[in-house]
Protein backbone atom coordinates (compact mmCIF):
# COMPACT_ATOMS: atom_id res chain seq x y z
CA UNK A 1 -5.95 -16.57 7.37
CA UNK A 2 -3.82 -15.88 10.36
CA UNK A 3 -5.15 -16.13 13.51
CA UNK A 4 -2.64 -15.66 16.63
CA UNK A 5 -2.76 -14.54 20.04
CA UNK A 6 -6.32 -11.60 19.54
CA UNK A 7 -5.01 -10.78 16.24
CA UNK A 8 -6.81 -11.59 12.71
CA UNK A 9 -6.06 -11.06 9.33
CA UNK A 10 -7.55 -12.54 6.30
CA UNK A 11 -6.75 -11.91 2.40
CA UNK A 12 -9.24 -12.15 -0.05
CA UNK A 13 -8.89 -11.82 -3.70
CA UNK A 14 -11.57 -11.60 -6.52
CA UNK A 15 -11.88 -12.24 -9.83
CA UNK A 16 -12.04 -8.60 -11.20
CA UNK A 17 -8.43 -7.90 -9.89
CA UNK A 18 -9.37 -6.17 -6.37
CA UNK A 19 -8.91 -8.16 -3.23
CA UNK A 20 -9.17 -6.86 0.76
CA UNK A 21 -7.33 -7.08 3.63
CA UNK A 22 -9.28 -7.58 6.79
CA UNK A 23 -7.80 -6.85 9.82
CA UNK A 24 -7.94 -7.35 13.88
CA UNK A 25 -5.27 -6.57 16.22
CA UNK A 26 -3.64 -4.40 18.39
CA UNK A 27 -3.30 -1.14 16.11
CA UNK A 28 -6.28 -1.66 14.02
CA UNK A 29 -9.21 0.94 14.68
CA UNK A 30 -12.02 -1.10 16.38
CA UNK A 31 -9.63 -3.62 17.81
CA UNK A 32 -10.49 -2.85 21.29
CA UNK A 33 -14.26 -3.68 20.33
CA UNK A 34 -13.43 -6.74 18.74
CA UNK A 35 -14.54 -4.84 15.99
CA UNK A 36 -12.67 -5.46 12.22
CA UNK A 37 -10.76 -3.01 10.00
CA UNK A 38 -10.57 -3.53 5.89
CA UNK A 39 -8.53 -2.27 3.05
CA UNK A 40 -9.18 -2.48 -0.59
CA UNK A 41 -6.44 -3.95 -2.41
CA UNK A 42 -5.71 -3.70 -5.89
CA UNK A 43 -4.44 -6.25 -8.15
CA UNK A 44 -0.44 -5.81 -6.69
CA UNK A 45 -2.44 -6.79 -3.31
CA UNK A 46 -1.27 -2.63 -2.30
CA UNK A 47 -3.80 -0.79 -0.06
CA UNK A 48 -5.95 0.90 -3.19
CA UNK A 49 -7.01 4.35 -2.03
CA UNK A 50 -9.26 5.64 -5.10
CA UNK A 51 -12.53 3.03 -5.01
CA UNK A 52 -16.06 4.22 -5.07
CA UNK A 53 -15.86 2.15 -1.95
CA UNK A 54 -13.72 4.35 -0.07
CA UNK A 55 -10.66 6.63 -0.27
CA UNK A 56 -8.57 5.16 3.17
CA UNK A 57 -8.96 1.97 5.00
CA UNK A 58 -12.34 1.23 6.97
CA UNK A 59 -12.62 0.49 10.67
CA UNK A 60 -14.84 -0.06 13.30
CA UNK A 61 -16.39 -2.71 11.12
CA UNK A 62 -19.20 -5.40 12.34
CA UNK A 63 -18.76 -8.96 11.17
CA UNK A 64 -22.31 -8.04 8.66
CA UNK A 65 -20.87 -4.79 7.58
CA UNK A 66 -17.50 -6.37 6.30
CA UNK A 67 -19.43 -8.99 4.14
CA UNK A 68 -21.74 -6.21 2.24
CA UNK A 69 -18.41 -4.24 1.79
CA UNK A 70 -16.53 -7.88 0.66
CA UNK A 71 -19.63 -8.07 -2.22
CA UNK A 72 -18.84 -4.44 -2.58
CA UNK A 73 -15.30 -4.95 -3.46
CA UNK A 74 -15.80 -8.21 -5.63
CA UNK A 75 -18.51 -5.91 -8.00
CA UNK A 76 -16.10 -3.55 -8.93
């Protein structure tokens, strides 16, 4: 996890070969909220644009709504 002057990002990787990229900072969409932004990631840790999940990267994202998309992601 990096953490540096109001910006975030955090990796995570699961066991079925998809991961996610969760995002804070100055040019992610919810930033100014202190609101989060995630991408899927697919086992090359690229942004993976063709989930059931979603088809671009999500923004605007609460603390709670980022862990029931994480659980998302990891039951791939």
């Amino acid at each position: 996890m990096q953490s540096e002057h109001n910006q975030y990002q955090k990796i995570y990787t699961f066991n079925n070969g998809y991961g996610a990229s969760v995002i804070c900072n100055q040019s992610s969409y919810g930033s100014d909220n202190g609101l989060f932004e995630l991408a899927v990631l697919d086992k090359d840790g690229e942004i993976c644009y063709d989930t059931t999940i979603t088809s671009d990267v999500i923004g605007y994202m609460t603390h709670d709504h980022v862990a029931r998309v994480l659980k998302e992601i990891e039951s791939l």
